[in-house]
Protein backbone atom coordinates (compact mmCIF):
# COMPACT_ATOMS: atom_id res chain seq x y z
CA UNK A 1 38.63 -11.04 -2.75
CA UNK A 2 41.77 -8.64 -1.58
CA UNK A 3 43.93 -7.44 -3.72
CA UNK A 4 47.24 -4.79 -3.12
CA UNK A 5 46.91 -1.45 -4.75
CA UNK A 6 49.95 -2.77 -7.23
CA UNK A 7 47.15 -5.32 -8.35
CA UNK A 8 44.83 -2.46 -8.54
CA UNK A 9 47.99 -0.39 -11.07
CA UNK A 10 48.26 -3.52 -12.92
CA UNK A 11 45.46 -6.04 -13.14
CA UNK A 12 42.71 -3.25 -13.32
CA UNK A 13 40.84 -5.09 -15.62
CA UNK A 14 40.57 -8.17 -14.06
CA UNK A 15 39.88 -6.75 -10.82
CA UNK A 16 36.78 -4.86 -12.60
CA UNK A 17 35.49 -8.15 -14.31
CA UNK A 18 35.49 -9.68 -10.75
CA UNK A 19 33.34 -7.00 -9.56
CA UNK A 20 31.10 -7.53 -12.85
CA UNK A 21 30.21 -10.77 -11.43
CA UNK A 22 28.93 -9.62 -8.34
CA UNK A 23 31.85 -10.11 -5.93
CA UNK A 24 33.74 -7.30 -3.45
CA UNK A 25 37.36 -6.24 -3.98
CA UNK A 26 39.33 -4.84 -1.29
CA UNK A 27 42.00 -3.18 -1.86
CA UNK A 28 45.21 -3.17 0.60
CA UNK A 29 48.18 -0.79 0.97
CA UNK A 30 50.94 -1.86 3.07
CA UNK A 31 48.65 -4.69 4.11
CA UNK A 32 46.00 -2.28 5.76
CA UNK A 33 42.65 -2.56 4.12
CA UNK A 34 42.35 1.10 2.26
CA UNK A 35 39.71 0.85 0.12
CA UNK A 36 36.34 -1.69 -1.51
CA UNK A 37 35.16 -1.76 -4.81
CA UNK A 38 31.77 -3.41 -5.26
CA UNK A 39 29.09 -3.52 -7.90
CA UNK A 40 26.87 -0.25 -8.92
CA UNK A 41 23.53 -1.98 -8.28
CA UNK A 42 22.11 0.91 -10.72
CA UNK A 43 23.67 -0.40 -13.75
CA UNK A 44 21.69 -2.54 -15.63
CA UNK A 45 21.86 -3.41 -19.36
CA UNK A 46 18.95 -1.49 -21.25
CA UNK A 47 17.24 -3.60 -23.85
CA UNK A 48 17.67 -1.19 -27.07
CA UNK A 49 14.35 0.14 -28.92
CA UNK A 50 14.94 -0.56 -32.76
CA UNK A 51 12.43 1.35 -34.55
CA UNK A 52 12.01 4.52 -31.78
CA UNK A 53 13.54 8.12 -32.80
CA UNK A 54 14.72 9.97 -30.68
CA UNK A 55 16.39 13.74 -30.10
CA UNK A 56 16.11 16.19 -33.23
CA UNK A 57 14.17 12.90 -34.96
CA UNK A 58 11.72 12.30 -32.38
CA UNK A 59 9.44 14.53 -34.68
CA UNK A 60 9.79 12.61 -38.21
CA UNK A 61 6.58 10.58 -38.29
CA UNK A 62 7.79 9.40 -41.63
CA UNK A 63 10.53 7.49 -41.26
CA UNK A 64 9.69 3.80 -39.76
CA UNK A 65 12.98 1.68 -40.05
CA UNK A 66 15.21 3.34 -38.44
CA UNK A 67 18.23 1.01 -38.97
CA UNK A 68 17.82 1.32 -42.75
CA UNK A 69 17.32 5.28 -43.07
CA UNK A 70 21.10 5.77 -40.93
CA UNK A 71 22.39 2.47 -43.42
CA UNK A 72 21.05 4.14 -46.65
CA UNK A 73 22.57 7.89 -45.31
CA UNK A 74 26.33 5.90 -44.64
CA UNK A 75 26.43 3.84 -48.00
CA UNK A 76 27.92 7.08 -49.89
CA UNK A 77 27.06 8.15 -53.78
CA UNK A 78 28.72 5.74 -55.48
C-alpha cells in the first residue's frame, strides 16, 4: 500500500492497523518513495499467567489467587 506523508499526519491510525495485518506501507513525499513501515516480527501477544507473582511478590508463598488478593486490597473499608 503507498500512502503520502499527509496520510501518514492524518490517517496514522489506519495506516498502523494496516500494518497490524501484515501488509507494507510506503510512505511518499512529493511522490518519491521516502520511507516503509512494516510489521515488528518480534511482537507477539503474550498469553498472561493468572496465578504467578511476580517482582517484590515473587517471594509470598502464601498468597495463591492472585486476582482476588489485588480485588480484596481495591474494594476500600467500607
Amino acid at each position: 500500500m503507498k500512502a503520502t506523508a499527509k496520510d501518514l499526519r492524518f490517517r496514522s491510525k489506519e495506516l498502523l492497523d494496516t500494518v497490524n495485518r501484515g501488509e507494507e506501507v510506503i510512505i511518499t513525499y512529493r511522490g518519491k518513495p521516502c520511507a516503509k513501515i512494516v510489521p515488528y516480527d518480534g511482537f507477539k501477544k503474550k498469553k498472561r499467567i493468572k496465578t504467578r507473582l511476580f517482582g517484590m511478590w515473587n517471594d509470598k508463598n502464601d498468597i495463591e489467587d492472585v486476582n482476588g488478593y489485588v480485588r480484596n486490597l481495591r474494594k476500600g473499608r467500607f
